[in-house]
C-alpha atoms as a PDB file:
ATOM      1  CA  UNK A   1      -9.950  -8.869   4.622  1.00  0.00           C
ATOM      2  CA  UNK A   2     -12.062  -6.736   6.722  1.00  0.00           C
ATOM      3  CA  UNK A   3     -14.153  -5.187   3.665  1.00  0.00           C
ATOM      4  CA  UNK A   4     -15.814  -2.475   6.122  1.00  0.00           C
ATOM      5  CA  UNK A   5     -13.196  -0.949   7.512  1.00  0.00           C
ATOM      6  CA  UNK A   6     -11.255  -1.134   3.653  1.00  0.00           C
ATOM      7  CA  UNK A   7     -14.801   0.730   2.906  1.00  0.00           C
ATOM      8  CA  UNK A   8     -14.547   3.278   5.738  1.00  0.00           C
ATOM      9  CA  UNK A   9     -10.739   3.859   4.742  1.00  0.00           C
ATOM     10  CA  UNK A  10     -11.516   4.655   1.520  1.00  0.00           C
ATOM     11  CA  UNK A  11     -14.955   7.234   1.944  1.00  0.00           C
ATOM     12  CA  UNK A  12     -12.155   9.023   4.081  1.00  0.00           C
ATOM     13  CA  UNK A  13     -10.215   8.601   1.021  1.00  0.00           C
ATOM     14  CA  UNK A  14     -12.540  10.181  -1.389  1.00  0.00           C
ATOM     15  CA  UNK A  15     -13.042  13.342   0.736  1.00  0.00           C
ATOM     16  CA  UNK A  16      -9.762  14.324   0.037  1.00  0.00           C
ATOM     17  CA  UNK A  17      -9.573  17.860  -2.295  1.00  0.00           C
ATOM     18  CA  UNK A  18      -7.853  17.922  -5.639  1.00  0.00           C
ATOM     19  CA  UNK A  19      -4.727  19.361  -5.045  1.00  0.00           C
ATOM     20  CA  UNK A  20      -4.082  18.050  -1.388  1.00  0.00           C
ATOM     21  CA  UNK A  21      -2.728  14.719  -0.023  1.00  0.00           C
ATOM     22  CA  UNK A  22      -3.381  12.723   2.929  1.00  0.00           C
ATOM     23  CA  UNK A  23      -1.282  10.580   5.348  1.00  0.00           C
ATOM     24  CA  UNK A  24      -1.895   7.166   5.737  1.00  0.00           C
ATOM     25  CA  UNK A  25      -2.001   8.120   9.554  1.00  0.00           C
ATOM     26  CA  UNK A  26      -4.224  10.356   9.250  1.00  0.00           C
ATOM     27  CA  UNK A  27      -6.893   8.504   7.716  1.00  0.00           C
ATOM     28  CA  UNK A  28      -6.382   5.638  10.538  1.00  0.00           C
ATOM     29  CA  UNK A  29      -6.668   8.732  13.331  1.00  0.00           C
ATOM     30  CA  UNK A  30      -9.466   9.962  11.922  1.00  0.00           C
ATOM     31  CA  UNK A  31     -11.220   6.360  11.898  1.00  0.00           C
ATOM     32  CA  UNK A  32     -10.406   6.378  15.849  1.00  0.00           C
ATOM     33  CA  UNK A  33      -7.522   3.603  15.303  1.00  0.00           C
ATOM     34  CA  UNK A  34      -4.387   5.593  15.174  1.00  0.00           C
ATOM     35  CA  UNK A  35      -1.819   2.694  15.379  1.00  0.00           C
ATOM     36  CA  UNK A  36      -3.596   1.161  12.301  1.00  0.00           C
ATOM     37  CA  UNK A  37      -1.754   3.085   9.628  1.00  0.00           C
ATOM     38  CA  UNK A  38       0.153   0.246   8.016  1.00  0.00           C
ATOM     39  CA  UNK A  39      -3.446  -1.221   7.797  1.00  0.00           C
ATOM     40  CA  UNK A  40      -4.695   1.543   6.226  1.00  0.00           C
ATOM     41  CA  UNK A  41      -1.706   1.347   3.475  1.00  0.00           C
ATOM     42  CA  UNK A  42      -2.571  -2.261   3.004  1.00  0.00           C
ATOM     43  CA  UNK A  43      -6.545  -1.132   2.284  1.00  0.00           C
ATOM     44  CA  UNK A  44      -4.956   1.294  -0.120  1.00  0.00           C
ATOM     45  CA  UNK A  45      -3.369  -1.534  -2.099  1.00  0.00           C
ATOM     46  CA  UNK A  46      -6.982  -2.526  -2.758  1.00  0.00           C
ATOM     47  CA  UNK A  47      -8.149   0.818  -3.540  1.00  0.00           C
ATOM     48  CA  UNK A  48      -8.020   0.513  -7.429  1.00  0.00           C
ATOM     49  CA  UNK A  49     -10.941  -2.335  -7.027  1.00  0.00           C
ATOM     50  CA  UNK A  50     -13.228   0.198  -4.825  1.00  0.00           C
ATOM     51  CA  UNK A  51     -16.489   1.775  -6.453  1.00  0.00           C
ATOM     52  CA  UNK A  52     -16.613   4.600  -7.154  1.00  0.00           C
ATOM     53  CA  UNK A  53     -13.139   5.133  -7.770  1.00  0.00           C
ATOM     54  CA  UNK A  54     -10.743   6.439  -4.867  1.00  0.00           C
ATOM     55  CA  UNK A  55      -8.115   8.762  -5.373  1.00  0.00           C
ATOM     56  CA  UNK A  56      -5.478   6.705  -3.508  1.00  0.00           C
ATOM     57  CA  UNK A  57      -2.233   8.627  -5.193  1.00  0.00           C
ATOM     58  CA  UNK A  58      -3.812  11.558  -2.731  1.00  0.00           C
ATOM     59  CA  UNK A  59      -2.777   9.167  -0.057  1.00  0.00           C
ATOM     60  CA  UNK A  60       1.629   9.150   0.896  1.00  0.00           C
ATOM     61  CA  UNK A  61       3.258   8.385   4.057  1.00  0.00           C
ATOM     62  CA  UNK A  62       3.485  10.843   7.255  1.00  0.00           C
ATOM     63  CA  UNK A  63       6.934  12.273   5.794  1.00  0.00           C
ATOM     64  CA  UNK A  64       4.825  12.734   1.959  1.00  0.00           C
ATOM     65  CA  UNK A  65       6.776   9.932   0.060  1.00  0.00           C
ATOM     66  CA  UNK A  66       4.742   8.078  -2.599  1.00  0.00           C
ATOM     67  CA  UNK A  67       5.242   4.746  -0.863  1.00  0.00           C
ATOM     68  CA  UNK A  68       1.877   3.447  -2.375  1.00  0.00           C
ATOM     69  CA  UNK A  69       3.581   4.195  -5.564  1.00  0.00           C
ATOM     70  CA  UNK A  70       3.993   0.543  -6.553  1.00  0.00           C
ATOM     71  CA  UNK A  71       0.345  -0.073  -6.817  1.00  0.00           C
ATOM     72  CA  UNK A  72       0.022   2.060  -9.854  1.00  0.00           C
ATOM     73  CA  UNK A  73       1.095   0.887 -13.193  1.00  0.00           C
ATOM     74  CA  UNK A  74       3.574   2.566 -14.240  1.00  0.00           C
ATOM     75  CA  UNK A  75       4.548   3.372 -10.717  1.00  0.00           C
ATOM     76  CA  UNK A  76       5.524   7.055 -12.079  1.00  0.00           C
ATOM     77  CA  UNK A  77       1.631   7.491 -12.152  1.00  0.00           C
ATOM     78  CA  UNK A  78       0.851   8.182  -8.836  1.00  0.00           C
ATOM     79  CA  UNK A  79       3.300  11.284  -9.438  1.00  0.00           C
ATOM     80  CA  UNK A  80       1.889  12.203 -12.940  1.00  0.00           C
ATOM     81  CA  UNK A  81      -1.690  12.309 -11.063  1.00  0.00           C
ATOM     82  CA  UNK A  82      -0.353  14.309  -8.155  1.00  0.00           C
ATOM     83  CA  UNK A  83       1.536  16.564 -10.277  1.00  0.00           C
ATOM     84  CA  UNK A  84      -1.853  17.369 -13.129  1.00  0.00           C
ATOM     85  CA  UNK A  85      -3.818  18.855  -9.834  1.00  0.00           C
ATOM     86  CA  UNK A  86      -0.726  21.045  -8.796  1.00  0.00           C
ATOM     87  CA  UNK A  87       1.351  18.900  -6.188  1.00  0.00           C
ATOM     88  CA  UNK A  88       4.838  19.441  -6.445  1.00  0.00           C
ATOM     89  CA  UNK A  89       6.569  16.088  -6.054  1.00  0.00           C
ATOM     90  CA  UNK A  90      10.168  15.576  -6.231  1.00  0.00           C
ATOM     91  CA  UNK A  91      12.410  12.065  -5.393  1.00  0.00           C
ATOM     92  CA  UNK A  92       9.349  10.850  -4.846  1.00  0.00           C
ATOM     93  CA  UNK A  93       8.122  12.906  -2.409  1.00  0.00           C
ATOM     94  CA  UNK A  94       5.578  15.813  -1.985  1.00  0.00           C
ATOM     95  CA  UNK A  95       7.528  19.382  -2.443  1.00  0.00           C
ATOM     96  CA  UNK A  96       5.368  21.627   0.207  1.00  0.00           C
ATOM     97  CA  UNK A  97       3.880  18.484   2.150  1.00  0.00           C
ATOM     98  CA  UNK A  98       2.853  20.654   5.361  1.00  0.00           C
ATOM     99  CA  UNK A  99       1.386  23.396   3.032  1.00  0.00           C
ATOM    100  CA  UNK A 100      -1.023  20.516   0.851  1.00  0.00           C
ATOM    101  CA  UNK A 101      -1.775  17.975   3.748  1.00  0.00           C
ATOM    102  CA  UNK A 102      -5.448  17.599   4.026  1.00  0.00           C
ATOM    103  CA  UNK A 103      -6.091  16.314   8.035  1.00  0.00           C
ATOM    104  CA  UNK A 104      -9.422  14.416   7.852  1.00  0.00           C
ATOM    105  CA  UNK A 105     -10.189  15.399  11.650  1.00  0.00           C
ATOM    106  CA  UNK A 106     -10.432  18.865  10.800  1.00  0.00           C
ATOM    107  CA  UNK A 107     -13.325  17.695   8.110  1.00  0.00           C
ATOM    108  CA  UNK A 108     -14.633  15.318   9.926  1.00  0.00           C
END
C-alpha cells in the first residue's frame, strides 16, 4: 500500500465542496497519473481509516454511479450523505452529474 499517494488521493478528496462530487478520474488527473483511476477507487476503499475524515461518498465513477457504495455500511449511506447536502441521486447514480462535478484541476 503506497500510504502517500492514498494520502495525496485523499487531501484531493477533502477539497471537494458540500454539494458537489468528484470522479475517481479526476482525482488521478489531477495527481498527474490519469490512467490510475482504478487506483484511486482502491485508496478510496481505505478512506474511512484516513484522519481527518474524507468525504469519500463525494467521490462516484466518471458516468456518477455510487460504485464506492459498498464501502459504506449500509451501502444506501453513501446516497443518504449525498442526498442531506442536495445531490440528487437516483438508481444509484447522481441526477445532474455534469451540473455538480467538482474538477480538481480547475482548483488546483
Amino acid at each position: 500500500m503506497d500510504t502517500n499517494f492514498y494520502e495525496q488521493v485523499y487531501e484531493v478528496a477533502r477539497l471537494v465542496p458540500k454539494g458537489r462530487v468528484t470522479s475517481y478520474g479526476a482525482i488521478a488527473k489531477a495527481l498527474g497519473v490519469a490512467n490510475s483511476s482504478r487506483m484511486v477507487g482502491h485508496a478510496m476503499a481505505y478512506a474511512g481509516q484516513a484522519s481527518p475524515k474524507v468525504p469519500a461518498h463525494r467521490i462516484v465513477n466518471s458516468s456518477g454511479l455510487l460504485t464506492g457504495r459498498f464501502h459504506f455500511s449500509p451501502p444506501n449511506l453513501m446516497q443518504e450523505l449525498l442526498e442531506q447536502e442536495g445531490v440528487v441521486v437516483v438508481n444509484d447514480k447522481v441526477k445532474n452529474f455534469k451540473q455538480v462535478f467538482w474538477d480538481p484541476l480547475q482548483e488546483l
